[in-house]
Protein backbone atom coordinates (compact mmCIF):
# COMPACT_ATOMS: atom_id res chain seq x y z
CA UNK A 1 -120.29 -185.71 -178.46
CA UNK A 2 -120.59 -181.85 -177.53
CA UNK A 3 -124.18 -180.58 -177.59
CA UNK A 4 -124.81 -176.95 -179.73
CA UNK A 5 -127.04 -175.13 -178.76
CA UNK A 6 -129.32 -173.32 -181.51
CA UNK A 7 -131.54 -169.99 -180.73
CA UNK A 8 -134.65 -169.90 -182.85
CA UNK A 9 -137.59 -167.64 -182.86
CA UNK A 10 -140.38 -169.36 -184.16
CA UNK A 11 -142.99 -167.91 -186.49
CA UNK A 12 -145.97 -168.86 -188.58
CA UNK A 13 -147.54 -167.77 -192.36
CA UNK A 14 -149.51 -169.81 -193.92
CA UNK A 15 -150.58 -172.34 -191.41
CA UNK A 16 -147.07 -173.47 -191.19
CA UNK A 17 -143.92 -172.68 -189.02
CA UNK A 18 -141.05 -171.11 -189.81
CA UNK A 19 -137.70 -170.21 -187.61
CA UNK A 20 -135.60 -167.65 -187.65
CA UNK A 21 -131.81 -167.85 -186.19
CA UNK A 22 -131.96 -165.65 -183.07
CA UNK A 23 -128.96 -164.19 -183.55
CA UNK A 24 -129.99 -162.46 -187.01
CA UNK A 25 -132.84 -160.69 -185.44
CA UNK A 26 -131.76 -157.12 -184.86
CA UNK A 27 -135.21 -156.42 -183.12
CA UNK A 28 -139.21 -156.97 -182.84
CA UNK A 29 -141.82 -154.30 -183.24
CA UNK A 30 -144.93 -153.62 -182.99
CA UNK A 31 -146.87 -154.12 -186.66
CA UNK A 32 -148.82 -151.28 -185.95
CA UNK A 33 -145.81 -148.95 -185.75
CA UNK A 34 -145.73 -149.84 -189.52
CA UNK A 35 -146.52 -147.80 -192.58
CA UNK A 36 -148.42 -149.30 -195.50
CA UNK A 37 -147.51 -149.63 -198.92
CA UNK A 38 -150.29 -148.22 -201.03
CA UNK A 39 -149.06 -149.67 -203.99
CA UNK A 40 -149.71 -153.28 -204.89
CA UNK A 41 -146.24 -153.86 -205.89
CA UNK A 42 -142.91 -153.61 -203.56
CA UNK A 43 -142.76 -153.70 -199.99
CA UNK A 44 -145.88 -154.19 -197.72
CA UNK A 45 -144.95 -150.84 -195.88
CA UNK A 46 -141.82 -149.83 -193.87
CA UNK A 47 -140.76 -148.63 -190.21
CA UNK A 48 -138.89 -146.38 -188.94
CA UNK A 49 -135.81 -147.51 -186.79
CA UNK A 50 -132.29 -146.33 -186.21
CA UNK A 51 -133.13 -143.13 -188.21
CA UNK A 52 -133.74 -145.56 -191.50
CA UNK A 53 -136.64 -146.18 -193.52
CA UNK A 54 -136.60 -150.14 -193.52
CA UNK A 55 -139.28 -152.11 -195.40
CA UNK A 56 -141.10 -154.38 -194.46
CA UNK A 57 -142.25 -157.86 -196.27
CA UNK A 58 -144.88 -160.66 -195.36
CA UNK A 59 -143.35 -163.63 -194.18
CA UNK A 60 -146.24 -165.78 -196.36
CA UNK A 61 -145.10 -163.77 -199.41
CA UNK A 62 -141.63 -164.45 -198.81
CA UNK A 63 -142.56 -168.25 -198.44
CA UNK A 64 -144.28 -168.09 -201.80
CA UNK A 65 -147.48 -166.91 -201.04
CA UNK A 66 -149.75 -164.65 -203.02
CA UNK A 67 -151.23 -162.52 -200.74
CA UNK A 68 -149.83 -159.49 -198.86
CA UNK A 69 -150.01 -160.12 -195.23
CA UNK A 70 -152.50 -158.09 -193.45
CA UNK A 71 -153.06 -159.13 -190.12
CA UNK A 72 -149.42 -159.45 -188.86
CA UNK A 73 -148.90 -158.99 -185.20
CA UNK A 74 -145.28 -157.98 -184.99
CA UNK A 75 -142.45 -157.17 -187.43
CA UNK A 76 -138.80 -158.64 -187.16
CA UNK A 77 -136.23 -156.65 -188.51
CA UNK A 78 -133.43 -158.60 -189.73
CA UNK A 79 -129.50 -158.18 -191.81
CA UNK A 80 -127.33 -155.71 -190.20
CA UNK A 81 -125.92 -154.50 -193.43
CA UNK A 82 -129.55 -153.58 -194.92
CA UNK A 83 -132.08 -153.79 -192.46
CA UNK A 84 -135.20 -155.17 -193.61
CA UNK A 85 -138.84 -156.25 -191.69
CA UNK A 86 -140.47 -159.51 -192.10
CA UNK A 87 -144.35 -159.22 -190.73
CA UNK A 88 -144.99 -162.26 -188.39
């Protein structure tokens, strides 16, 4: 039996863990290059990269989550097509 071998990056929201396929990461950034939505609706902000303006959501919200996450650490910008940030 041939052995696969799977690429994750690990995150967690929520108190629990979540993983990502490696190879759909386009790139992690730094959350404070990120800015904030001041609206309560849409996005939680968005970054800058590639000369687009790609926004960024909270992992816990995307999970199901009511709360926008505030203390995220680093942002992982995912899809090739339409770029978008998840805040780890």
């Amino acid at each position: 039996m041939p052995h696969e071998t799977i690429r994750a990056l690990k995150c967690f929201a929520g108190g629990q863990a979540y993983c990502l396929d490696i190879d759909q990461v386009l790139a992690i950034e730094r959350s404070s290059r990120m800015r904030p939505n001041p609206a309560p609706a849409g996005p939680n902000g968005w970054i800058v990269r590639w000369g687009k303006r790609i926004p960024v959501y909270g992992l816990a919200e995307r999970l199901g989550a009511d709360a926008r996450t505030e203390n995220a650490e680093a942002i992982v910008v995912i899809d090739r097509a339409n770029p978008w940030g998840m805040a780890v």
